[in-house]
PDB file of N, CA and C in Angstrom:
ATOM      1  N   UNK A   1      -9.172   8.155   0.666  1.00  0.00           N
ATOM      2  CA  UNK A   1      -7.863   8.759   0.637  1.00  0.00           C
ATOM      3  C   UNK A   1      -7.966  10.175   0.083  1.00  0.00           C
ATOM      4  N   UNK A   2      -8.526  10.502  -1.197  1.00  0.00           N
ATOM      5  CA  UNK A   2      -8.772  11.995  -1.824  1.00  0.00           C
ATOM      6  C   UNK A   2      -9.392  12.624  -0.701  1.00  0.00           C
ATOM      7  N   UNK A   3     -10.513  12.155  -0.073  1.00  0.00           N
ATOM      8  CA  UNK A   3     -11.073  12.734   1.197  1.00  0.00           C
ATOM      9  C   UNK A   3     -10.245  13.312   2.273  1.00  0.00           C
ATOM     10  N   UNK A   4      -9.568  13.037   2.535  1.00  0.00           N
ATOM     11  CA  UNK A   4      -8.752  13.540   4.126  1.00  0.00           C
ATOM     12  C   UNK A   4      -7.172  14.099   3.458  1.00  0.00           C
ATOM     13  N   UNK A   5      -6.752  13.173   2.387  1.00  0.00           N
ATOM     14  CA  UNK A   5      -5.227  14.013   1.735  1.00  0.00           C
ATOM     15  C   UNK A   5      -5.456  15.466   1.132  1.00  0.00           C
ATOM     16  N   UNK A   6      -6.621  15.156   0.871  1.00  0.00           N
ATOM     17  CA  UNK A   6      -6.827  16.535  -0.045  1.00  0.00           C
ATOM     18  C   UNK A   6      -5.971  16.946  -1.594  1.00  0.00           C
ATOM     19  N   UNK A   7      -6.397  15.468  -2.079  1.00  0.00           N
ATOM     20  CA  UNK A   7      -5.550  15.156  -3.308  1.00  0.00           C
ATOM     21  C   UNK A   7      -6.367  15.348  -4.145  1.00  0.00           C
ATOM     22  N   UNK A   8      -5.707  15.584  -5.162  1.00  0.00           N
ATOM     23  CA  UNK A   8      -6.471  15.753  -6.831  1.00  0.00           C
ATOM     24  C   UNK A   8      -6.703  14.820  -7.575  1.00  0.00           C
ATOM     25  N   UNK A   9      -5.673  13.926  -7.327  1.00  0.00           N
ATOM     26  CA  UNK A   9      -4.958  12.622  -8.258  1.00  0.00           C
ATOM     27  C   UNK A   9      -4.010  11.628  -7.264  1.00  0.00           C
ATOM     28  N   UNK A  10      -5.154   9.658  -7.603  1.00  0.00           N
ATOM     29  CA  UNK A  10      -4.437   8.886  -6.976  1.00  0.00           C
ATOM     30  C   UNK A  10      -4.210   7.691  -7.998  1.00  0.00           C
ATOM     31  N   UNK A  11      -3.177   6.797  -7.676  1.00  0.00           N
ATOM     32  CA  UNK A  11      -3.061   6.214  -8.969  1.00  0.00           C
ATOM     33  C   UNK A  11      -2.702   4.636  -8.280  1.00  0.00           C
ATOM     34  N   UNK A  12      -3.036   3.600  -8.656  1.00  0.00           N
ATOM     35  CA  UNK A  12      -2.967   2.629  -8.531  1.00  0.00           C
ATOM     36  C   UNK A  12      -2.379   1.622  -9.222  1.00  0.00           C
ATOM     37  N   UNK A  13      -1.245   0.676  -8.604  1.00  0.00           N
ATOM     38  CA  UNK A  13      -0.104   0.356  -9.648  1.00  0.00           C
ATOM     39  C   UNK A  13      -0.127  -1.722  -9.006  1.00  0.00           C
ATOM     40  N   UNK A  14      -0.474  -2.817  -9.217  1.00  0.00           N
ATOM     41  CA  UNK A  14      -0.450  -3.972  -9.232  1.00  0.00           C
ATOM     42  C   UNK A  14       0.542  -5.131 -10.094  1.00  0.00           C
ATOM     43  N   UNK A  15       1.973  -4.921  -9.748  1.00  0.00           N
ATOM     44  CA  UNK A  15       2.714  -6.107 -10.528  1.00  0.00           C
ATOM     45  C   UNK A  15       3.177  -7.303  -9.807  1.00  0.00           C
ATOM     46  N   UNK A  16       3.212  -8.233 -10.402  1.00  0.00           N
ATOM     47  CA  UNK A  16       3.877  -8.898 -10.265  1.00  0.00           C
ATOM     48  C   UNK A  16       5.686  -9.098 -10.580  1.00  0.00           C
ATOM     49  N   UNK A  17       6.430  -9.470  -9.191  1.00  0.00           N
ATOM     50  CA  UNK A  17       7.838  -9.107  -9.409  1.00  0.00           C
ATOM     51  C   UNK A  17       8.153 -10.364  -8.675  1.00  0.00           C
ATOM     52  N   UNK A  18       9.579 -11.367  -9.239  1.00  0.00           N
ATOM     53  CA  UNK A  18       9.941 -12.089  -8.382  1.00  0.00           C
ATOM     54  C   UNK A  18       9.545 -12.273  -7.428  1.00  0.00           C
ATOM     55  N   UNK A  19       7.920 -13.319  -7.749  1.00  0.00           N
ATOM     56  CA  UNK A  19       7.328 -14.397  -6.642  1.00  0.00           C
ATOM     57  C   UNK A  19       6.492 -13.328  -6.297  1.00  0.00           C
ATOM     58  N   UNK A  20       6.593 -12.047  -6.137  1.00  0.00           N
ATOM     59  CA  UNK A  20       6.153 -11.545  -5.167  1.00  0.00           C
ATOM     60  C   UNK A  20       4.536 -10.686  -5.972  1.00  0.00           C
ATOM     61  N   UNK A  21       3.607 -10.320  -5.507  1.00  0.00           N
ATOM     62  CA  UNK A  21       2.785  -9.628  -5.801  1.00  0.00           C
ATOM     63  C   UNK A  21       3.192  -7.907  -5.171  1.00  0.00           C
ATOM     64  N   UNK A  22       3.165  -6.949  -5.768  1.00  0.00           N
ATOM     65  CA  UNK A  22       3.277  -5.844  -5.381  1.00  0.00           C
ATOM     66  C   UNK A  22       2.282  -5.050  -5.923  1.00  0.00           C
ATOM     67  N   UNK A  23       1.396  -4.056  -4.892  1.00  0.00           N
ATOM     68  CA  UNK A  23       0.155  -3.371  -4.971  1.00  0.00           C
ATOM     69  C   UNK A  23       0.676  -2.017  -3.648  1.00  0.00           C
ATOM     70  N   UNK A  24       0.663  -0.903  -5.146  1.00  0.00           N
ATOM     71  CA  UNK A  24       0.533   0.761  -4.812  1.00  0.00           C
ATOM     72  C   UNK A  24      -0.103   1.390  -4.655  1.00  0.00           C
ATOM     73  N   UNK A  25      -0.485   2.169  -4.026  1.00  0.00           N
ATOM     74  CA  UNK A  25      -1.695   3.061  -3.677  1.00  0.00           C
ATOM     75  C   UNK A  25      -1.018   4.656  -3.397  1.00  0.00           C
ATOM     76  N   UNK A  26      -0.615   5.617  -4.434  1.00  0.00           N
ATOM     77  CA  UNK A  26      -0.517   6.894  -4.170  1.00  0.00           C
ATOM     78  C   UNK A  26      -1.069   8.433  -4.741  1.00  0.00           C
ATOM     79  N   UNK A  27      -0.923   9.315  -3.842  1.00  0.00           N
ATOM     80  CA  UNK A  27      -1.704  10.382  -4.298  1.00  0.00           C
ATOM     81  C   UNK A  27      -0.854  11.405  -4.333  1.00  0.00           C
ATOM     82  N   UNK A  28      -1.408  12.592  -4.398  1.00  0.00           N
ATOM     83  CA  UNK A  28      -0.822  13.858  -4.569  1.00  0.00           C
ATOM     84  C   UNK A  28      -0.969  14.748  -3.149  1.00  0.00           C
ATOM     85  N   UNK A  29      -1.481  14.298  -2.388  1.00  0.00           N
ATOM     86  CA  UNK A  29      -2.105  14.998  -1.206  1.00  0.00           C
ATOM     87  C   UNK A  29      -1.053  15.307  -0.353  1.00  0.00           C
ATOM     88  N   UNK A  30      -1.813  16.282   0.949  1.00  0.00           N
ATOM     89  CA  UNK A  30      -0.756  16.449   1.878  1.00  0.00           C
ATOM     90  C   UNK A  30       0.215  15.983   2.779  1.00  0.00           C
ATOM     91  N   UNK A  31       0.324  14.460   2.747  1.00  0.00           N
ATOM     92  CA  UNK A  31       0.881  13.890   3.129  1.00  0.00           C
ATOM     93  C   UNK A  31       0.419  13.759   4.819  1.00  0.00           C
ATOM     94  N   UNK A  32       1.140  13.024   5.794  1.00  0.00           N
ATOM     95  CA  UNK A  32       0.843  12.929   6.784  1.00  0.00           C
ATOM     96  C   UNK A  32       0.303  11.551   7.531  1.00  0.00           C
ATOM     97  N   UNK A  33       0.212  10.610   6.371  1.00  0.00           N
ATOM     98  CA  UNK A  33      -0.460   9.255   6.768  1.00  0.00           C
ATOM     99  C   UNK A  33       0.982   8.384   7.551  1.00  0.00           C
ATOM    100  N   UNK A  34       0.123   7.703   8.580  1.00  0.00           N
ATOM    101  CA  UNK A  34       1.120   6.837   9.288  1.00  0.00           C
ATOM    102  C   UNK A  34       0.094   5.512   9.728  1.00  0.00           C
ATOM    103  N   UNK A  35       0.649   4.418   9.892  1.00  0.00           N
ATOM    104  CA  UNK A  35       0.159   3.193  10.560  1.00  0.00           C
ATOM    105  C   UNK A  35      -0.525   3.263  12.298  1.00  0.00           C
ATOM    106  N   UNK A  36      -0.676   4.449  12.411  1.00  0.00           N
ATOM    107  CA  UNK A  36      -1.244   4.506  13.844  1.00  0.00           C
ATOM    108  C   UNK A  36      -1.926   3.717  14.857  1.00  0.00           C
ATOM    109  N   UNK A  37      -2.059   2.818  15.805  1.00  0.00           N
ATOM    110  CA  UNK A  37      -2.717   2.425  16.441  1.00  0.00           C
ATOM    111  C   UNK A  37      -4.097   2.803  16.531  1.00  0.00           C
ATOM    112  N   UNK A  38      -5.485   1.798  15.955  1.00  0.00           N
ATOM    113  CA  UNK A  38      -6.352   2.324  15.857  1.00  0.00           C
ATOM    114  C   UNK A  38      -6.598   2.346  14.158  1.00  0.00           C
ATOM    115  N   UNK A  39      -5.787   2.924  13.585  1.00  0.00           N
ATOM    116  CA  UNK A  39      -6.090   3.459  12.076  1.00  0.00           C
ATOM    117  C   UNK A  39      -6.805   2.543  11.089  1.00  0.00           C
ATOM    118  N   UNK A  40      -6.598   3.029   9.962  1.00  0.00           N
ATOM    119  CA  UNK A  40      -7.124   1.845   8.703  1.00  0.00           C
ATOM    120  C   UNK A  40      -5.825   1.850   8.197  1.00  0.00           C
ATOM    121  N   UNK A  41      -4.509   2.614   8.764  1.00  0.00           N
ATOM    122  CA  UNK A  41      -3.325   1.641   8.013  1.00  0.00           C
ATOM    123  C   UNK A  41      -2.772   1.099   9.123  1.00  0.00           C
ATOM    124  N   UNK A  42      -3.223   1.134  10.096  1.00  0.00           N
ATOM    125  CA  UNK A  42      -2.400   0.074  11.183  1.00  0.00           C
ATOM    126  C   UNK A  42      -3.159  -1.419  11.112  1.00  0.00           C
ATOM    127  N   UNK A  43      -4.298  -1.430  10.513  1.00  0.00           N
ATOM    128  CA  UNK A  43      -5.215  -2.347  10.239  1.00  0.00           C
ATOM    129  C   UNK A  43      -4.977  -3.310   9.220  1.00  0.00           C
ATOM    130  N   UNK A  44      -4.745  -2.553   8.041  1.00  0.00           N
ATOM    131  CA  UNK A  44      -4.613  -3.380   6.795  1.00  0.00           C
ATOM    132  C   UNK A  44      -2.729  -3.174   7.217  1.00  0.00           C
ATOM    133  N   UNK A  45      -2.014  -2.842   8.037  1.00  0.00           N
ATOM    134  CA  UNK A  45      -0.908  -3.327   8.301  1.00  0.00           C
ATOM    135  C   UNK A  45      -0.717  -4.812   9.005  1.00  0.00           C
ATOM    136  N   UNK A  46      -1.758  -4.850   9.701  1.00  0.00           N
ATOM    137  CA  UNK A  46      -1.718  -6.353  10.102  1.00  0.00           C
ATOM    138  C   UNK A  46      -2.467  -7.272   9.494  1.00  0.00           C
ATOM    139  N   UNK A  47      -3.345  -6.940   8.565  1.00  0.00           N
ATOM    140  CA  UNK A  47      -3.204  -8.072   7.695  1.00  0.00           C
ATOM    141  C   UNK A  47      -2.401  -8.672   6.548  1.00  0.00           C
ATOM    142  N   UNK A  48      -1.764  -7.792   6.307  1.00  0.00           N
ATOM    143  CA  UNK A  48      -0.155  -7.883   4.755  1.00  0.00           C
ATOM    144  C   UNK A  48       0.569  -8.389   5.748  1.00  0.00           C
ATOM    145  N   UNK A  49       0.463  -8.212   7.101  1.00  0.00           N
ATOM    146  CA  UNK A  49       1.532  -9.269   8.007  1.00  0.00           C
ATOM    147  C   UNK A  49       0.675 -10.451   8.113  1.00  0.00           C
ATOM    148  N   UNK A  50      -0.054 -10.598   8.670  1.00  0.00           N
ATOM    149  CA  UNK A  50      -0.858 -11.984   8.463  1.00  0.00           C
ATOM    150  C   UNK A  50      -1.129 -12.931   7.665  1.00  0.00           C
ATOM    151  N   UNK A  51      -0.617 -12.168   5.830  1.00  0.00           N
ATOM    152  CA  UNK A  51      -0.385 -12.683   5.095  1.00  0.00           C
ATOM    153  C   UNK A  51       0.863 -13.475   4.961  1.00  0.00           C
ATOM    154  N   UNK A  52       2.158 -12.605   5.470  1.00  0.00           N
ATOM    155  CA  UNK A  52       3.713 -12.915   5.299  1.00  0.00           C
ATOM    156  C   UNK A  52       3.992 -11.590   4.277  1.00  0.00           C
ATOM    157  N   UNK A  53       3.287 -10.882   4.675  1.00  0.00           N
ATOM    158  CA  UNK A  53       3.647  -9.898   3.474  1.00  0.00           C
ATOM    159  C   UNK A  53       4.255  -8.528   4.155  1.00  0.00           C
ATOM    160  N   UNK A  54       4.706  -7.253   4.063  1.00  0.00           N
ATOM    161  CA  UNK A  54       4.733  -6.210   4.046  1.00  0.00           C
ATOM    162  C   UNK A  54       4.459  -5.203   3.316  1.00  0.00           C
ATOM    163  N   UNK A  55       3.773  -3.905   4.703  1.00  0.00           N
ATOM    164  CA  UNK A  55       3.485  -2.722   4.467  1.00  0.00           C
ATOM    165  C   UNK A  55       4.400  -1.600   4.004  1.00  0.00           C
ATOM    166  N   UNK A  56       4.838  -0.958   3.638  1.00  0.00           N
ATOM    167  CA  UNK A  56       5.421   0.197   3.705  1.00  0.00           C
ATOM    168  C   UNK A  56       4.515   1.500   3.267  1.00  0.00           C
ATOM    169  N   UNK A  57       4.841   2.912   3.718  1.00  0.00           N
ATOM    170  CA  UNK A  57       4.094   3.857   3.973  1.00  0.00           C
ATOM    171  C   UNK A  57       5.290   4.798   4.127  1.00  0.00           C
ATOM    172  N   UNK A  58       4.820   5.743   2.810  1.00  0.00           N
ATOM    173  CA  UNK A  58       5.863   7.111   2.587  1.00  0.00           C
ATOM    174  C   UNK A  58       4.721   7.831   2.308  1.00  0.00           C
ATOM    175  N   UNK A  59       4.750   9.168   3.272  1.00  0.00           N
ATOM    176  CA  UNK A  59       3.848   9.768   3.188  1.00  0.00           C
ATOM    177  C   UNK A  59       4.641  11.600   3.623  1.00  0.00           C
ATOM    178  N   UNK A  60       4.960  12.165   2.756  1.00  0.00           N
ATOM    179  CA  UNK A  60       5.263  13.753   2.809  1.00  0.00           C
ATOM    180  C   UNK A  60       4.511  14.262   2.305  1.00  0.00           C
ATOM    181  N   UNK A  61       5.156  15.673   2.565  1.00  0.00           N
ATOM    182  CA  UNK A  61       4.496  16.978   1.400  1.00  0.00           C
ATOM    183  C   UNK A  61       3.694  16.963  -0.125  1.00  0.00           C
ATOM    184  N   UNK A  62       4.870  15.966  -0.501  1.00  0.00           N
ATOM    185  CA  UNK A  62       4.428  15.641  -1.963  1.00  0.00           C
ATOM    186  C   UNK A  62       3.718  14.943  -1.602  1.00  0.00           C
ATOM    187  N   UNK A  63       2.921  14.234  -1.220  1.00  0.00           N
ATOM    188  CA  UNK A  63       2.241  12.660  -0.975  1.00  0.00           C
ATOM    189  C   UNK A  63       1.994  12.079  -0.562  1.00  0.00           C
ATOM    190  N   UNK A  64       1.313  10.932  -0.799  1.00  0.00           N
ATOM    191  CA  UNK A  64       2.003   9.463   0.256  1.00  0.00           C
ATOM    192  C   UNK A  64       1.610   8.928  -0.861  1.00  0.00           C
ATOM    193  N   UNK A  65       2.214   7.255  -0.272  1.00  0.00           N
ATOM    194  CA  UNK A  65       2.568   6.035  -1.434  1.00  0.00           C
ATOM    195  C   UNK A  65       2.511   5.010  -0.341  1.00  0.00           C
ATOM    196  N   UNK A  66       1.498   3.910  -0.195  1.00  0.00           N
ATOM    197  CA  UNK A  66       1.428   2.621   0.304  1.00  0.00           C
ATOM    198  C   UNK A  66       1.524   2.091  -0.645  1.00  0.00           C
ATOM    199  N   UNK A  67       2.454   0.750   0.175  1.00  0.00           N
ATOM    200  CA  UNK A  67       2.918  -0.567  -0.676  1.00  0.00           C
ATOM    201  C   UNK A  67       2.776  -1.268  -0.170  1.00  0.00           C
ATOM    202  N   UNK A  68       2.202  -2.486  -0.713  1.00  0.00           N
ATOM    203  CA  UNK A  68       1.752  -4.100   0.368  1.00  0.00           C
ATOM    204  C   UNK A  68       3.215  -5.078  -0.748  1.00  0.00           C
ATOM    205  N   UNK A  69       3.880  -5.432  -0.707  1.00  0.00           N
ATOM    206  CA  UNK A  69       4.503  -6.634  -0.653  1.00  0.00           C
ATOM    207  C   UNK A  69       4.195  -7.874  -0.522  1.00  0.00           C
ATOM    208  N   UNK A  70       3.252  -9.031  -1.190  1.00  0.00           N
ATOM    209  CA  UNK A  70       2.508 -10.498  -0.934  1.00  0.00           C
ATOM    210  C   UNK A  70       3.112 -11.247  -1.444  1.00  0.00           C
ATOM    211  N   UNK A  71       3.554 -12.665  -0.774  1.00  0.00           N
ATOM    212  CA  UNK A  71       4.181 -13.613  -2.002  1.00  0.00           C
ATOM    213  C   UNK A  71       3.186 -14.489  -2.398  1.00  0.00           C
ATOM    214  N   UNK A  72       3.243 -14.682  -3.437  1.00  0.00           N
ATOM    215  CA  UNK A  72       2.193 -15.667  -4.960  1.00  0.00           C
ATOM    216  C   UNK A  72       2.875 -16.966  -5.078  1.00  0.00           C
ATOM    217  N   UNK A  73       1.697 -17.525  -5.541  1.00  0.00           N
ATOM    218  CA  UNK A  73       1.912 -18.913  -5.306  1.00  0.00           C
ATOM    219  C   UNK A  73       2.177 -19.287  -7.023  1.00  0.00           C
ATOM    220  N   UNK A  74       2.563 -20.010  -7.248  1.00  0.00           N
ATOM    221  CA  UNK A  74       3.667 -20.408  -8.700  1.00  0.00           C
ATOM    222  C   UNK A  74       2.172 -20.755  -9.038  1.00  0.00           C
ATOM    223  N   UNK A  75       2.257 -20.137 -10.781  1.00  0.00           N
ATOM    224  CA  UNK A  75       1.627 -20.002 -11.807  1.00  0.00           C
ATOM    225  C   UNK A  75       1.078 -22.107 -11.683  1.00  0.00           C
ATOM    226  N   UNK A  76      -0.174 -22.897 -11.948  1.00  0.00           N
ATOM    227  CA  UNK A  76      -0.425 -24.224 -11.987  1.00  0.00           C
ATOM    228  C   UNK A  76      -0.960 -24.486 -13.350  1.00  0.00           C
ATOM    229  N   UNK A  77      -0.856 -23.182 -14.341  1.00  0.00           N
ATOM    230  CA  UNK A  77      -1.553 -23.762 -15.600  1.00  0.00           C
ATOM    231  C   UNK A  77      -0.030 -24.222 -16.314  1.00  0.00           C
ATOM    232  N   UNK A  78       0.126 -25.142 -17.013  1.00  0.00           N
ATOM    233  CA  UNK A  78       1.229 -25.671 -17.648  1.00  0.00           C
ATOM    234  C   UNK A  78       1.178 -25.336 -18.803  1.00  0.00           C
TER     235      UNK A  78
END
């Protein structure tokens, strides 16, 4: 990602939120990323679907910011 955005700084963010697992991936770069046919985000777009999960992808001037959306399976330690 620093490679082709031409970013300085990327930051990586993993919570857990109602059921759901949520995992960020953003930088400072020039923005311009899309899910393209072919790509590595049209790729790992179909697997966060294959999961039941969703992609989202904001990518401007300031940035971009991927988000995968996964749902988690209830905590089994009692």
């Amino acid at each position: 990602m620093i490679k082709h955005a031409q970013a300085s700084a990327a930051i990586l963010r993993a919570v857990r939120h109602n059921g759901s697992l949520l995992v960020s991936v953003a930088d400072n770069g020039i923005g311009g990323a899309a899910p393209r046919p072919g790509s590595g985000l049209a790729g790992l777009a179909d697997r966060v679907d294959a999961a039941g999960g969703t992609l989202l992808v904001r990518s401007d001037a300031a940035g971009t910011m991927v988000t995968a959306e996964l749902a988690v399976r209830p905590d089994r330690a009692g």
